[in-house]
C-alpha atoms as a PDB file:
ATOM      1  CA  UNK A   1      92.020  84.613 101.732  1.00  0.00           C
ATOM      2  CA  UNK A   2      93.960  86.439 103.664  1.00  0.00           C
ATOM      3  CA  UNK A   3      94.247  89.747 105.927  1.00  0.00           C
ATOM      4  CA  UNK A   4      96.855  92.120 104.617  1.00  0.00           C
ATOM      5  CA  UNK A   5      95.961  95.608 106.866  1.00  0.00           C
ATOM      6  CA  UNK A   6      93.988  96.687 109.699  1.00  0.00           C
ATOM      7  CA  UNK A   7      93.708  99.992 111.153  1.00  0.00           C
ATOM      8  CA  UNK A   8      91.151 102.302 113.735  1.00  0.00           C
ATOM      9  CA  UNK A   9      90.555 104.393 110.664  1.00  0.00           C
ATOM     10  CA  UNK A  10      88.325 103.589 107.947  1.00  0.00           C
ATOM     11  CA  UNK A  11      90.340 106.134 105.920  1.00  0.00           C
ATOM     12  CA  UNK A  12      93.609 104.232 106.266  1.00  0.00           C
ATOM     13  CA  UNK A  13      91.837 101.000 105.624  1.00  0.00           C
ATOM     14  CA  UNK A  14      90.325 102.693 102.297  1.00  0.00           C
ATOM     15  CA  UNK A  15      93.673 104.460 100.852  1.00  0.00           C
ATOM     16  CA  UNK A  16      95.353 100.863 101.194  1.00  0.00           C
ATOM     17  CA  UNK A  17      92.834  99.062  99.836  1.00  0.00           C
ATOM     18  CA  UNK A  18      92.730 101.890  96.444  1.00  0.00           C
ATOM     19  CA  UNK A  19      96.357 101.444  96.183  1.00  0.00           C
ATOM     20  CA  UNK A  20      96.135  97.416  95.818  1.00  0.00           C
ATOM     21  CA  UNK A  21      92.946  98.309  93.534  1.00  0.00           C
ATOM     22  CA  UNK A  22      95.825 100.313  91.204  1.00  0.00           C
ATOM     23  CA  UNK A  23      98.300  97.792  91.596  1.00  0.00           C
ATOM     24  CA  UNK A  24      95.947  95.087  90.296  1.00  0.00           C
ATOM     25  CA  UNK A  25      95.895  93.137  93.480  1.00  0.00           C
ATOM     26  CA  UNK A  26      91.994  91.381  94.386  1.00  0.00           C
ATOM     27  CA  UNK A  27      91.226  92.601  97.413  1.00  0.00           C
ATOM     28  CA  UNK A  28      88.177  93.557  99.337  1.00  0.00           C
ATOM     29  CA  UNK A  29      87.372  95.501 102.631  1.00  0.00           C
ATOM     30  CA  UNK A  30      85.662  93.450 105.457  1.00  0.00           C
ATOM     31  CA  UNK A  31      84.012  94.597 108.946  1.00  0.00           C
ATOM     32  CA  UNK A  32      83.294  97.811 106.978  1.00  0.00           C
ATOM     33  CA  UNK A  33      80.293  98.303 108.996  1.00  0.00           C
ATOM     34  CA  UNK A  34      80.764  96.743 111.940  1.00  0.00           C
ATOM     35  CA  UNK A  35      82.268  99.887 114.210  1.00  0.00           C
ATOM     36  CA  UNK A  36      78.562  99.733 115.173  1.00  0.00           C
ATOM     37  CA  UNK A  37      78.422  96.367 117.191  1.00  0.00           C
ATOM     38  CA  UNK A  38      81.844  97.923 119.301  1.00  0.00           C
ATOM     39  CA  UNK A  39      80.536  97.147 123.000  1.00  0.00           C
ATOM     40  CA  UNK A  40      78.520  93.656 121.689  1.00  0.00           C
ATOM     41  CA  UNK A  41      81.712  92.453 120.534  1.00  0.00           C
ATOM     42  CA  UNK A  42      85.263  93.081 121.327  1.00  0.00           C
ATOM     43  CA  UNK A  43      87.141  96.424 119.526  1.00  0.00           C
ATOM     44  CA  UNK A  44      89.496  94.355 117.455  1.00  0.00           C
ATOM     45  CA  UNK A  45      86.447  92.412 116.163  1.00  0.00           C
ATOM     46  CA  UNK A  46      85.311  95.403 114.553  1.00  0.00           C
ATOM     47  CA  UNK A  47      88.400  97.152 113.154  1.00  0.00           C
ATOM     48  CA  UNK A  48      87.881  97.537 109.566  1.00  0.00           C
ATOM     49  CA  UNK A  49      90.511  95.785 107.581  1.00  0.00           C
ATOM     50  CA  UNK A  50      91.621  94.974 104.322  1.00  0.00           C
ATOM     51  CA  UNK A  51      91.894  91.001 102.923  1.00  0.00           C
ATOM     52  CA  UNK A  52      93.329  89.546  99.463  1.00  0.00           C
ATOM     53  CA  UNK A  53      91.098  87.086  98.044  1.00  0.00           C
ATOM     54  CA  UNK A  54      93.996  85.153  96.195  1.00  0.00           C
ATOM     55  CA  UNK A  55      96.883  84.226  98.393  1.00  0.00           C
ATOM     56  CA  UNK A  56      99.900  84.516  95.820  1.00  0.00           C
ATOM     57  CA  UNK A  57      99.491  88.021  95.840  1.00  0.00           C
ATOM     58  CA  UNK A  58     100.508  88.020  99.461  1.00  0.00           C
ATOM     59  CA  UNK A  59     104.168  88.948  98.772  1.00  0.00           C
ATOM     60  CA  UNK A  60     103.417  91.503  96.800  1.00  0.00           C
ATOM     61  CA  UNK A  61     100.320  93.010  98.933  1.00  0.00           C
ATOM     62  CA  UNK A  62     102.720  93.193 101.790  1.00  0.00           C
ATOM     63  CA  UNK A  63     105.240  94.914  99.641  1.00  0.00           C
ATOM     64  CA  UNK A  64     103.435  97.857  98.564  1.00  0.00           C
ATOM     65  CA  UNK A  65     102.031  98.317 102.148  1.00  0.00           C
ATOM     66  CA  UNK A  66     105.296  98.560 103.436  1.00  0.00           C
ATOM     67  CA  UNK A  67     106.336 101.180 100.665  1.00  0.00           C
ATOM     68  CA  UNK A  68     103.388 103.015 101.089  1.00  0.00           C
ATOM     69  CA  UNK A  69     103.796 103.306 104.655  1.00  0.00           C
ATOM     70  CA  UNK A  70     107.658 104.457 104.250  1.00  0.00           C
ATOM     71  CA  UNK A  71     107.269 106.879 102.038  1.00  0.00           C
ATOM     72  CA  UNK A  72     108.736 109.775 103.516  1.00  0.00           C
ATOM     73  CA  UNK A  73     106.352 112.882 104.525  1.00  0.00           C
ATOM     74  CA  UNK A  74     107.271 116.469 103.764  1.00  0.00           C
ATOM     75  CA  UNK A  75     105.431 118.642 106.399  1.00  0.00           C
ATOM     76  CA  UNK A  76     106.938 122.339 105.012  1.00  0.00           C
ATOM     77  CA  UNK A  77     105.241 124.628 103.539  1.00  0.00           C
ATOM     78  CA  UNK A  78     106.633 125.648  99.996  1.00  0.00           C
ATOM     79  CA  UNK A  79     106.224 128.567  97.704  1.00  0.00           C
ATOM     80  CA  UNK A  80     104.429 128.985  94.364  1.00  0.00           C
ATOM     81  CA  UNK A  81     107.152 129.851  91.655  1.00  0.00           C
ATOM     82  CA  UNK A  82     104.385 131.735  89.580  1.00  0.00           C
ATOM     83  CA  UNK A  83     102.814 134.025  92.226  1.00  0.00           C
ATOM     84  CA  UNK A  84     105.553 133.140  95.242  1.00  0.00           C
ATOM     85  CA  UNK A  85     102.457 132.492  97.352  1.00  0.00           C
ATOM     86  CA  UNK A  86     102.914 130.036 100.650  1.00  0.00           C
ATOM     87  CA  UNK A  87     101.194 126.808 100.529  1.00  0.00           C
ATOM     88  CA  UNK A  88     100.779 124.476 103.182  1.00  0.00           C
ATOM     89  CA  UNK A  89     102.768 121.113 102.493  1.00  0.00           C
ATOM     90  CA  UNK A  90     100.009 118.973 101.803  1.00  0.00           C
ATOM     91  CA  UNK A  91      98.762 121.068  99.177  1.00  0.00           C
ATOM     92  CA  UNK A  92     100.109 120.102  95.251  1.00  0.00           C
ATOM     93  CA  UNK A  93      98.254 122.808  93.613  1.00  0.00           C
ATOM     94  CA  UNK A  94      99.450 126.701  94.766  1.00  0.00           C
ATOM     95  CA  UNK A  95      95.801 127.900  96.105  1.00  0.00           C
ATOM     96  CA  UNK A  96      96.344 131.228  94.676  1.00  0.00           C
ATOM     97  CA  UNK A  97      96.907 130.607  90.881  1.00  0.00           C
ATOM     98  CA  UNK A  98      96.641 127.158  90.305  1.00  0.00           C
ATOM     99  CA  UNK A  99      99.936 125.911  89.197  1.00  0.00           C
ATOM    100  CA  UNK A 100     101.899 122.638  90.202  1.00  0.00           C
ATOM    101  CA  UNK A 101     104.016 122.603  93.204  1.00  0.00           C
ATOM    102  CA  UNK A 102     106.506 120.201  90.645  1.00  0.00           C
ATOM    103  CA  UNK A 103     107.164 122.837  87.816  1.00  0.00           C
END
């Protein structure tokens, strides 16, 4: 077994860990509970993280981490071209009408 990610935030630790889900990769989350014993044990005992439980997936677990956490972030707003209402960027749905921000 081994640890592929780590982070402070169990949300992190859970959007990596359903992206190797999708990918097919066997992995599981550990120290999921354990922000709780923070002062009893040391704060990088208790970081939530995620670990493969077969180790030739390795490459490939690293791999799509690494994409993931590339991908490039668009933080502008765009405009619906059914209703030409503003939506924020990380909306993919226009909030007025519905439709796709990819038509």
């Amino acid at each position: 077994m081994d640890k592929v990610y780590s982070h402070h935030d169990r949300f992190m630790v859970f959007q990596i860990k359903q992206l190797l889900d999708e990918k097919g990769v066997p992995c599981f989350v550990k120290n999921e509970f354990a922000i709780g014993a923070m002062g009893e044990l040391s704060p990088m005992d208790v970081l939530p993280e995620v670990w493969i439980s077969d180790p030739q997936w390795l490459p490939k677990a690293q791999q799509f981490i690494a994409e993931f956490e590339h991908q490039p972030t668009d933080s502008s707003p765009w405009i619906c071209s059914n209703c030409k209402e503003q939506n924020g960027a990380s909306f993919e749905l226009c909030w007025q009408c519905g439709e796709d921000s990819v038509v």
